[in-house]
C-alpha atoms as a PDB file:
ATOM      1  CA  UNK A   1     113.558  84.687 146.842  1.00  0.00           C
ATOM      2  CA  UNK A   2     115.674  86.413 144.533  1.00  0.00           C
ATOM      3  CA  UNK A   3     113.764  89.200 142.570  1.00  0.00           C
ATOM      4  CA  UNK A   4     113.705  88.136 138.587  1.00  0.00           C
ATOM      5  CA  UNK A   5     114.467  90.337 135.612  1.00  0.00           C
ATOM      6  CA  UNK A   6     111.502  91.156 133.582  1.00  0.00           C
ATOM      7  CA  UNK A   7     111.151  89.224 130.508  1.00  0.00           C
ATOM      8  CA  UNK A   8     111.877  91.924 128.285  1.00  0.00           C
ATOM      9  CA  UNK A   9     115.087  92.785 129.690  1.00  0.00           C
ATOM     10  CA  UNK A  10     116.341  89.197 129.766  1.00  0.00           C
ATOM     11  CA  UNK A  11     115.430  89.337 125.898  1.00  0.00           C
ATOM     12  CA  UNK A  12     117.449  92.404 125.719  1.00  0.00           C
ATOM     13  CA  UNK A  13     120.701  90.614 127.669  1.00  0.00           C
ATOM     14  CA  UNK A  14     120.138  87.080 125.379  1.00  0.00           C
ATOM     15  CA  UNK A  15     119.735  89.228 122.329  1.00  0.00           C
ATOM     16  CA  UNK A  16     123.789  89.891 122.242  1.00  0.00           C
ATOM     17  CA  UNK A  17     124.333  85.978 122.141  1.00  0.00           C
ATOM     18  CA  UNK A  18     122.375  86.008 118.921  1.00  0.00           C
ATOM     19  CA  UNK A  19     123.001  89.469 117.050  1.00  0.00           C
ATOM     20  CA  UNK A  20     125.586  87.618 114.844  1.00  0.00           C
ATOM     21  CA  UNK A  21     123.651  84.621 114.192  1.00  0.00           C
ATOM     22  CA  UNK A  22     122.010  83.484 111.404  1.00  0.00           C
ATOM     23  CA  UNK A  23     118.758  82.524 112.644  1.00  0.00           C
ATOM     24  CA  UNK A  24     115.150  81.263 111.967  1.00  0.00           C
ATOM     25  CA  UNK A  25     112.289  80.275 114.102  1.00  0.00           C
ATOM     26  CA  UNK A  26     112.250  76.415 114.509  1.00  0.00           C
ATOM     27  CA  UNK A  27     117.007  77.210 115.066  1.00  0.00           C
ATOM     28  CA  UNK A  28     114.940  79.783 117.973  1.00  0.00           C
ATOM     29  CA  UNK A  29     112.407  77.414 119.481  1.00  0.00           C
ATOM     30  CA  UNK A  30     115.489  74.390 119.901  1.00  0.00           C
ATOM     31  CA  UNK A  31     117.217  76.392 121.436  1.00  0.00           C
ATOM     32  CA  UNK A  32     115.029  77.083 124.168  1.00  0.00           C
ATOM     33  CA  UNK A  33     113.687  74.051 124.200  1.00  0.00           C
ATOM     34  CA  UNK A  34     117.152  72.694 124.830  1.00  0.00           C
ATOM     35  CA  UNK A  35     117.363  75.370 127.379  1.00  0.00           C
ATOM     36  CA  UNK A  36     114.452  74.291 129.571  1.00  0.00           C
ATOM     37  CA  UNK A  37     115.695  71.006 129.412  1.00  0.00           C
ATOM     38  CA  UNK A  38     118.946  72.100 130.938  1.00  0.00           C
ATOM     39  CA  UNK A  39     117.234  74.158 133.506  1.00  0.00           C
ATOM     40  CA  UNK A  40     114.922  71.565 134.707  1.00  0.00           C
ATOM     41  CA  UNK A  41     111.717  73.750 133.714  1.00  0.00           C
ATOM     42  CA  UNK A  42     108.747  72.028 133.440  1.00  0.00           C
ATOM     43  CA  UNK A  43     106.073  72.782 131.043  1.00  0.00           C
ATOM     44  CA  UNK A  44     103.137  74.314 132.799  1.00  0.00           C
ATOM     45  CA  UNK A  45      99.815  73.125 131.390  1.00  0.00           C
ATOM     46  CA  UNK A  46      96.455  74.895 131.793  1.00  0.00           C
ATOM     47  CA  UNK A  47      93.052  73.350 132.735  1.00  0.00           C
ATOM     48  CA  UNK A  48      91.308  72.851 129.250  1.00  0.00           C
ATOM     49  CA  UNK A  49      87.293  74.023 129.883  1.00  0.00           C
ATOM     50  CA  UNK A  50      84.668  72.788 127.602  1.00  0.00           C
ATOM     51  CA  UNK A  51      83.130  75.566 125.902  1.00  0.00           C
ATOM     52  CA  UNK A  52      79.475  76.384 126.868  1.00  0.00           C
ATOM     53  CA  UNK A  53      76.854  75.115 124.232  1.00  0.00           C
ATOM     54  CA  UNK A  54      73.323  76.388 124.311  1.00  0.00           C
ATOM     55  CA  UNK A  55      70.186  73.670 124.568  1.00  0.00           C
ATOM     56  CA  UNK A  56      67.951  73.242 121.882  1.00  0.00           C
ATOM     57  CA  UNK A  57      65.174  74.727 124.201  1.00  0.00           C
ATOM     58  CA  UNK A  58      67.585  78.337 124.775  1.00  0.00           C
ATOM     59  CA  UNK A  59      68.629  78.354 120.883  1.00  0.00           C
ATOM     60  CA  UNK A  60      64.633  78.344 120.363  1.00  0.00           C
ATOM     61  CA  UNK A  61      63.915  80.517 122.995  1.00  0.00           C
ATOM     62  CA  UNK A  62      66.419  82.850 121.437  1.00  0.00           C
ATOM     63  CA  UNK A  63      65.194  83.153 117.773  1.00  0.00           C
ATOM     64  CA  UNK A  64      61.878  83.441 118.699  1.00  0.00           C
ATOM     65  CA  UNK A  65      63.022  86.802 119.981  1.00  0.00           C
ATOM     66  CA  UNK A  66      65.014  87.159 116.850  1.00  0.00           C
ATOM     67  CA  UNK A  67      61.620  86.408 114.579  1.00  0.00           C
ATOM     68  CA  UNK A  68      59.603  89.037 117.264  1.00  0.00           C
ATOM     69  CA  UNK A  69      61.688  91.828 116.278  1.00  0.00           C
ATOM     70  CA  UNK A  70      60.708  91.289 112.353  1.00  0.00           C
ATOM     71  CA  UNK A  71      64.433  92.505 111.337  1.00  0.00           C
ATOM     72  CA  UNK A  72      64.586  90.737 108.473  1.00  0.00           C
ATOM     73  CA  UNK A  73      68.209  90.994 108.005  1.00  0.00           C
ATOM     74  CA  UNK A  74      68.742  90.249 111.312  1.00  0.00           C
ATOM     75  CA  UNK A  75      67.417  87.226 111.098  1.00  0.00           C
ATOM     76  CA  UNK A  76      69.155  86.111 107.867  1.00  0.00           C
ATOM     77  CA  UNK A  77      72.491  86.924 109.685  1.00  0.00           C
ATOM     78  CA  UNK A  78      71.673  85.003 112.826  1.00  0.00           C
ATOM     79  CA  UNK A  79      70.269  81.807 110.681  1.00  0.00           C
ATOM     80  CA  UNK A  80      73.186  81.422 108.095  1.00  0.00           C
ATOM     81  CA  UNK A  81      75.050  81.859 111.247  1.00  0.00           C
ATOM     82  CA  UNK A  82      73.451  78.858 112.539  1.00  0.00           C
ATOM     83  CA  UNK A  83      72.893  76.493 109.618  1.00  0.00           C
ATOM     84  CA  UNK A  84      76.287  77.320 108.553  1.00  0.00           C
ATOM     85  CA  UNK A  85      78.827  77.331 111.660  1.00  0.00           C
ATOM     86  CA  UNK A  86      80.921  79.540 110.024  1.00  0.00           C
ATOM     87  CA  UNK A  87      83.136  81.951 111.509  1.00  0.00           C
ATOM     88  CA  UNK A  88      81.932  85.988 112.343  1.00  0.00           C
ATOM     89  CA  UNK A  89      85.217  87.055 110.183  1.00  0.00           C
ATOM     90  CA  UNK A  90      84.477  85.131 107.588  1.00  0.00           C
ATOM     91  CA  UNK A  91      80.194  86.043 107.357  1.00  0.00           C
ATOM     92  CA  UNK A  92      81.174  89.810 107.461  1.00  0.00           C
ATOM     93  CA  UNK A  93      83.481  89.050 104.066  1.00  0.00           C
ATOM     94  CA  UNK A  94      80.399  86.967 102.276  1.00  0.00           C
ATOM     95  CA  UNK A  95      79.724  88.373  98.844  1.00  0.00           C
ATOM     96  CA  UNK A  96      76.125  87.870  97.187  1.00  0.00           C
ATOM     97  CA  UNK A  97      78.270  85.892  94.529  1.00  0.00           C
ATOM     98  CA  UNK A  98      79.607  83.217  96.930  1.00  0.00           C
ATOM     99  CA  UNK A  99      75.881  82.132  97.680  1.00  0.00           C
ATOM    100  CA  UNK A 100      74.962  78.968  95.549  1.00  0.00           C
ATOM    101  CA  UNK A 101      71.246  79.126  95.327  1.00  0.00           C
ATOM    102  CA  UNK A 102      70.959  75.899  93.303  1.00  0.00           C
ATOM    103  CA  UNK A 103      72.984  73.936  95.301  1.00  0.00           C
ATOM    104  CA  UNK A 104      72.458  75.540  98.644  1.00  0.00           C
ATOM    105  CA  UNK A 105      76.266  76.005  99.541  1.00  0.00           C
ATOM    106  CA  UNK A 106      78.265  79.135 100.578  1.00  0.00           C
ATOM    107  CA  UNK A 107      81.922  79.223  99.086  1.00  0.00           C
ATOM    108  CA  UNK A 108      83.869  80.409 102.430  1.00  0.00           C
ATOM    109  CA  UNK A 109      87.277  82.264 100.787  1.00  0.00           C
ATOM    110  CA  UNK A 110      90.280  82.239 102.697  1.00  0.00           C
ATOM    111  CA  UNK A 111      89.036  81.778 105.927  1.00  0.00           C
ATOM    112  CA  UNK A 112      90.612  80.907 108.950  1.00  0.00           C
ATOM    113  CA  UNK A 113      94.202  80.273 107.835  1.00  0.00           C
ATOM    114  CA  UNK A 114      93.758  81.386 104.164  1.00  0.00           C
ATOM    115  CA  UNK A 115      91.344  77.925 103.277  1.00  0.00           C
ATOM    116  CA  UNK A 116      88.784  78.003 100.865  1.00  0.00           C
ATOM    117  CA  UNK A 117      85.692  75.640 101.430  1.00  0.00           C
ATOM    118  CA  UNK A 118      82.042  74.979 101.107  1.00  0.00           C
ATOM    119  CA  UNK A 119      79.375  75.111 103.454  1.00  0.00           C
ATOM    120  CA  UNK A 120      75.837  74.285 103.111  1.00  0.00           C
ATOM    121  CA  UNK A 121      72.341  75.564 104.336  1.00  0.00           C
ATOM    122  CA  UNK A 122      69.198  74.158 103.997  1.00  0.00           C
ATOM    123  CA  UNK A 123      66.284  73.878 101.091  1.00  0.00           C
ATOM    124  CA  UNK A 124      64.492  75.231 103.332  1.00  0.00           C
ATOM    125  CA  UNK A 125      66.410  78.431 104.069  1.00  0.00           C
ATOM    126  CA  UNK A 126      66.854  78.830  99.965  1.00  0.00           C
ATOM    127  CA  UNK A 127      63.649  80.807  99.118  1.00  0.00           C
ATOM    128  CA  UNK A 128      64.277  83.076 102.452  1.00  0.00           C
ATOM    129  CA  UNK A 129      68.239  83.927 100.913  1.00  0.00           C
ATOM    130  CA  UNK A 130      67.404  83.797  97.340  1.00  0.00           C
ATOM    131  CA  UNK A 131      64.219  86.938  98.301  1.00  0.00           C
ATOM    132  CA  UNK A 132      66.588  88.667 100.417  1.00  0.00           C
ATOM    133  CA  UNK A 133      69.305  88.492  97.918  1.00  0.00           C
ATOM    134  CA  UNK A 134      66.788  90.058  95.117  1.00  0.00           C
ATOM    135  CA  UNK A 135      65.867  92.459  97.253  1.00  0.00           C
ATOM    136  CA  UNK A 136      69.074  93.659  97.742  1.00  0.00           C
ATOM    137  CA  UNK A 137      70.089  94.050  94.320  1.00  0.00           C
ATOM    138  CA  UNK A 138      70.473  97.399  93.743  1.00  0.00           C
ATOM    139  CA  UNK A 139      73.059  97.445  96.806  1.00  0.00           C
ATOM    140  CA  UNK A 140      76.323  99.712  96.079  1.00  0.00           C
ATOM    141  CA  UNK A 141      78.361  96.439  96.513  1.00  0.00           C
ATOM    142  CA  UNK A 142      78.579  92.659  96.445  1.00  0.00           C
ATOM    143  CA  UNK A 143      78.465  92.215 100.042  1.00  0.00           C
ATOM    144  CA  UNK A 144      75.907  89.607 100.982  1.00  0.00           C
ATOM    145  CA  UNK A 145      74.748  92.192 104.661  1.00  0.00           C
ATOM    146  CA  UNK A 146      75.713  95.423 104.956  1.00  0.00           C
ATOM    147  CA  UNK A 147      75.078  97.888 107.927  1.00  0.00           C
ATOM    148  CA  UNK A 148      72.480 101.002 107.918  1.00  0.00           C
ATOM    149  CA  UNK A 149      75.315 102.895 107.225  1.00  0.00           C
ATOM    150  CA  UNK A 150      76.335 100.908 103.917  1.00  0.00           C
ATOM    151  CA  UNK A 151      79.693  99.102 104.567  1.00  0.00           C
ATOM    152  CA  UNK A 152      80.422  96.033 105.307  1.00  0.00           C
ATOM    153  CA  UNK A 153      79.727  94.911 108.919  1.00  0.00           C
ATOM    154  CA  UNK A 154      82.657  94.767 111.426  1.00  0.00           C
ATOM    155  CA  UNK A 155      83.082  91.678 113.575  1.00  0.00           C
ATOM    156  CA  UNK A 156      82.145  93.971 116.849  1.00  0.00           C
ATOM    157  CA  UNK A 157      78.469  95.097 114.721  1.00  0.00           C
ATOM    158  CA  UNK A 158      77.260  91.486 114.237  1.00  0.00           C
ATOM    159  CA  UNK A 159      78.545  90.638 118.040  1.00  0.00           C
ATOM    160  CA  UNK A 160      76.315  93.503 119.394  1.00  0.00           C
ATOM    161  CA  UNK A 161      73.546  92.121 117.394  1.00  0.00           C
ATOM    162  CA  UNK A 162      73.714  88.814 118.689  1.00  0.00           C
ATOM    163  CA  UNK A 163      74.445  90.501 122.422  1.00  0.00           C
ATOM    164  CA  UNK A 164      71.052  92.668 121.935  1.00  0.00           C
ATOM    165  CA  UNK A 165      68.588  89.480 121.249  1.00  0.00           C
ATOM    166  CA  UNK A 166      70.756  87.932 124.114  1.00  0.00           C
ATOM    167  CA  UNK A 167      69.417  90.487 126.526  1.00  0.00           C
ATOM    168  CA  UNK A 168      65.726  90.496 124.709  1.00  0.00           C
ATOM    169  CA  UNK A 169      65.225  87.276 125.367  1.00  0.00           C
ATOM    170  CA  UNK A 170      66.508  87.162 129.127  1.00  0.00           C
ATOM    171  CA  UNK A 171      69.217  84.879 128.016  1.00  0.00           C
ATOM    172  CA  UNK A 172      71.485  83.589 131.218  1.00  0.00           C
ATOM    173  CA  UNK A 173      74.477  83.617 129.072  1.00  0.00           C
ATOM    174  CA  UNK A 174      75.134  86.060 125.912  1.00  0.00           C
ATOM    175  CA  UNK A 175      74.818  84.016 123.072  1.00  0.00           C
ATOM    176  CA  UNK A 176      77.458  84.964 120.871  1.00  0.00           C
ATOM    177  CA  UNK A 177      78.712  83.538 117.282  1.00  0.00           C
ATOM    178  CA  UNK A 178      80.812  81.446 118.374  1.00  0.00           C
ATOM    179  CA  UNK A 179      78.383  79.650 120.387  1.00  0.00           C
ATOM    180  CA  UNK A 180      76.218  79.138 117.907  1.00  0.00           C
ATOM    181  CA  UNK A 181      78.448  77.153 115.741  1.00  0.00           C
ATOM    182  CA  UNK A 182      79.933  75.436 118.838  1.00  0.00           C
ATOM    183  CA  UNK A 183      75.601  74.519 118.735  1.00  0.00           C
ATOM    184  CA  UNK A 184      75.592  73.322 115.298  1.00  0.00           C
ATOM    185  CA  UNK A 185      78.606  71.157 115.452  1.00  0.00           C
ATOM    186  CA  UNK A 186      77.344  69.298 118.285  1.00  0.00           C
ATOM    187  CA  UNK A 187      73.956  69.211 116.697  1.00  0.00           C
ATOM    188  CA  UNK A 188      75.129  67.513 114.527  1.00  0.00           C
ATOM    189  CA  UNK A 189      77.746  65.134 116.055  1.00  0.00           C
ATOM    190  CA  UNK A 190      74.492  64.163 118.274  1.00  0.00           C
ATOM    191  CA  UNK A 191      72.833  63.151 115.235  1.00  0.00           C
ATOM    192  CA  UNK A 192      75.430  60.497 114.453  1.00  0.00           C
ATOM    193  CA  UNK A 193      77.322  62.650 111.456  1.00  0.00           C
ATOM    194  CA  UNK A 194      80.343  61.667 111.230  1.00  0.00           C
ATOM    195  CA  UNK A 195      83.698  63.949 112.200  1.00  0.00           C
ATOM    196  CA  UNK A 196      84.857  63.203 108.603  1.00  0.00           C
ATOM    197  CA  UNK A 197      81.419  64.590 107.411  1.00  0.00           C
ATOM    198  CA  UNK A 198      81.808  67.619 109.772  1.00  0.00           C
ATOM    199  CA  UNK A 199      85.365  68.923 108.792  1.00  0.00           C
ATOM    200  CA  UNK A 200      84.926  69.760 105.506  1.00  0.00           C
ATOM    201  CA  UNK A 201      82.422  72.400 106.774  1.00  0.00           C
ATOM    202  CA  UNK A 202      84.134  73.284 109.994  1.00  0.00           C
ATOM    203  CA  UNK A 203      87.326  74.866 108.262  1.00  0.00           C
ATOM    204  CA  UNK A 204      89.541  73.020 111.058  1.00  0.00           C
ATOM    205  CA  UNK A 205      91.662  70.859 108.908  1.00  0.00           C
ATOM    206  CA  UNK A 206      94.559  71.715 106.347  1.00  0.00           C
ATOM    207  CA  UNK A 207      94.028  72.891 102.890  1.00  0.00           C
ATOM    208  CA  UNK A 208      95.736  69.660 101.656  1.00  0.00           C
ATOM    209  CA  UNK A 209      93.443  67.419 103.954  1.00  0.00           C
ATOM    210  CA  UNK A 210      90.431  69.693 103.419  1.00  0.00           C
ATOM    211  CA  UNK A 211      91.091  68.861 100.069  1.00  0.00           C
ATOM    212  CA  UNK A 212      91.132  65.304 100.360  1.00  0.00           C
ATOM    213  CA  UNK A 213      88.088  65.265 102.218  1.00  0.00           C
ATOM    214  CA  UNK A 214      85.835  67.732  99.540  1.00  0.00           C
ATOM    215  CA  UNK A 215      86.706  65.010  97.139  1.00  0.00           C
ATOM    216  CA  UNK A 216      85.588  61.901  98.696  1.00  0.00           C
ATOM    217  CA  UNK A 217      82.912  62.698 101.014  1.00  0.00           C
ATOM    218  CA  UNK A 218      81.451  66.009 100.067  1.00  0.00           C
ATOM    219  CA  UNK A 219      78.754  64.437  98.381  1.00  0.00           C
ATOM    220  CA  UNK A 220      77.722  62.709 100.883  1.00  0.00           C
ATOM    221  CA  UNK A 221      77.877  65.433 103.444  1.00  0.00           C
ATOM    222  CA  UNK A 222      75.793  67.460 102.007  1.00  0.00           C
ATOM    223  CA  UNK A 223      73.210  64.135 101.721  1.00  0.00           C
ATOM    224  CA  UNK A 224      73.704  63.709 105.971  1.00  0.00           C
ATOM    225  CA  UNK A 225      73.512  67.415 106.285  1.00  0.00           C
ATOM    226  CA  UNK A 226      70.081  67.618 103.976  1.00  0.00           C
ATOM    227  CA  UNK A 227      68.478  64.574 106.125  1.00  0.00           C
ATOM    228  CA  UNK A 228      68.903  65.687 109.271  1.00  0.00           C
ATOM    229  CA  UNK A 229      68.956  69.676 109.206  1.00  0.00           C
ATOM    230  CA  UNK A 230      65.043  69.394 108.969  1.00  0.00           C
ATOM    231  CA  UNK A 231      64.997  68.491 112.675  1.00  0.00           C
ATOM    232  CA  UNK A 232      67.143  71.813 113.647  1.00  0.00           C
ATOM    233  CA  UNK A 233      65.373  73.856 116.516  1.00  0.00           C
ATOM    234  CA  UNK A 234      64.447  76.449 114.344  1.00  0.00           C
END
């Protein structure tokens, strides 16, 4: 078999046929599509795995070890990650502002793909936030958790946090944030909420849609997400 040129150098010899073009992606990407057409290349596709969700007996398992250790912010970080689903980017950009007390909701700013939404946590998680928040009042900044050192925490610091109760509690698998709102999600879904119900928390639809969906069933997302959340594993 003929040895191939590496990709980078056929870039460099296609480049030539372009240099005087005026071009944008989607002119780009029919192009090649076109190409692989002509060329007979099929499209390869990869076997999809489902991700790994913890049991309701390992997420227990695991914050009892969280509760052991009597970190207190640790275990504020590691519930709102839970109750909430949201992403580690976005819980390392929280500001004490953004929590809701009254209405138990965290305003999510420009997360994943620059969307704005709401998320909710339980009544019974208020009094917890609300004594943490007041106790953290005299902070330097707005950030709702903050590291010994007094900055903002990276994505890597609340990872290693999760990975250390991982290891505490002899967990098979690390449990990671990820998986814990892969947990929630599918909490939930078991309980019978709805996928319309679920997206405007889980940040995976478009700002126009997300929009769409705040206005007609917020409401009653947040009355699904009250009922049930009482039977959480924690």
């Amino acid at each position: 078999m003929k040895k191939r040129t590496t990709p980078r150098k056929k870039s460099l010899q296609i480049i030539k046929h372009f240099r005087h073009e005026s071009l944008d992606y989607n002119y780009l990407r029919t192009v090649f599509v076109n190409l692989r057409k002509e060329l007979g290349v099929e499209v390869g596709s990869k076997a999809k795995k489902l991700p790994y969700v913890p049991t309701e007996e390992e997420i227990r398992k695991y914050y009892q070890t969280v509760w052991q250790s009597k970190n207190m912010q640790d275990m504020i970080i590691i519930k709102t990650l839970l109750y909430t689903g949201i992403r580690v980017s976005e819980l390392i950009r929280l500001k004490i502002p953004d929590v809701d007390l009254d209405s138990c909701q965290i305003r999510i700013t420009s997360g994943k793909g620059q969307k704005d939404r709401i998320v909710p946590f339980p009544k019974s998680f208020r009094e917890t936030l609300a004594l943490y928040i007041r106790s953290n009042s005299n902070k330097a900044t707005s950030s709702l958790f903050e590291s010994s050192w007094a900055k903002q925490y990276s994505d890597r610091g609340i990872r290693k946090i999760l990975e250390k109760y991982s290891k505490l509690a002899g967990m098979e698998k690390n449990i990671s944030p990820h998986k814990l709102r892969h947990f929630l999600f599918t909490w939930l879904k078991k309980k019978g909420i709805d996928d319309a119900l679920i997206q405007p928390y889980s940040g995976h639809e478009t700002r126009q849609s997300l929009e769409v969906y705040s206005k007609l069933s917020l409401d009653k997302a947040q009355d699904s997400y009250d009922k049930n959340i009482k039977d959480f594993p924690i």
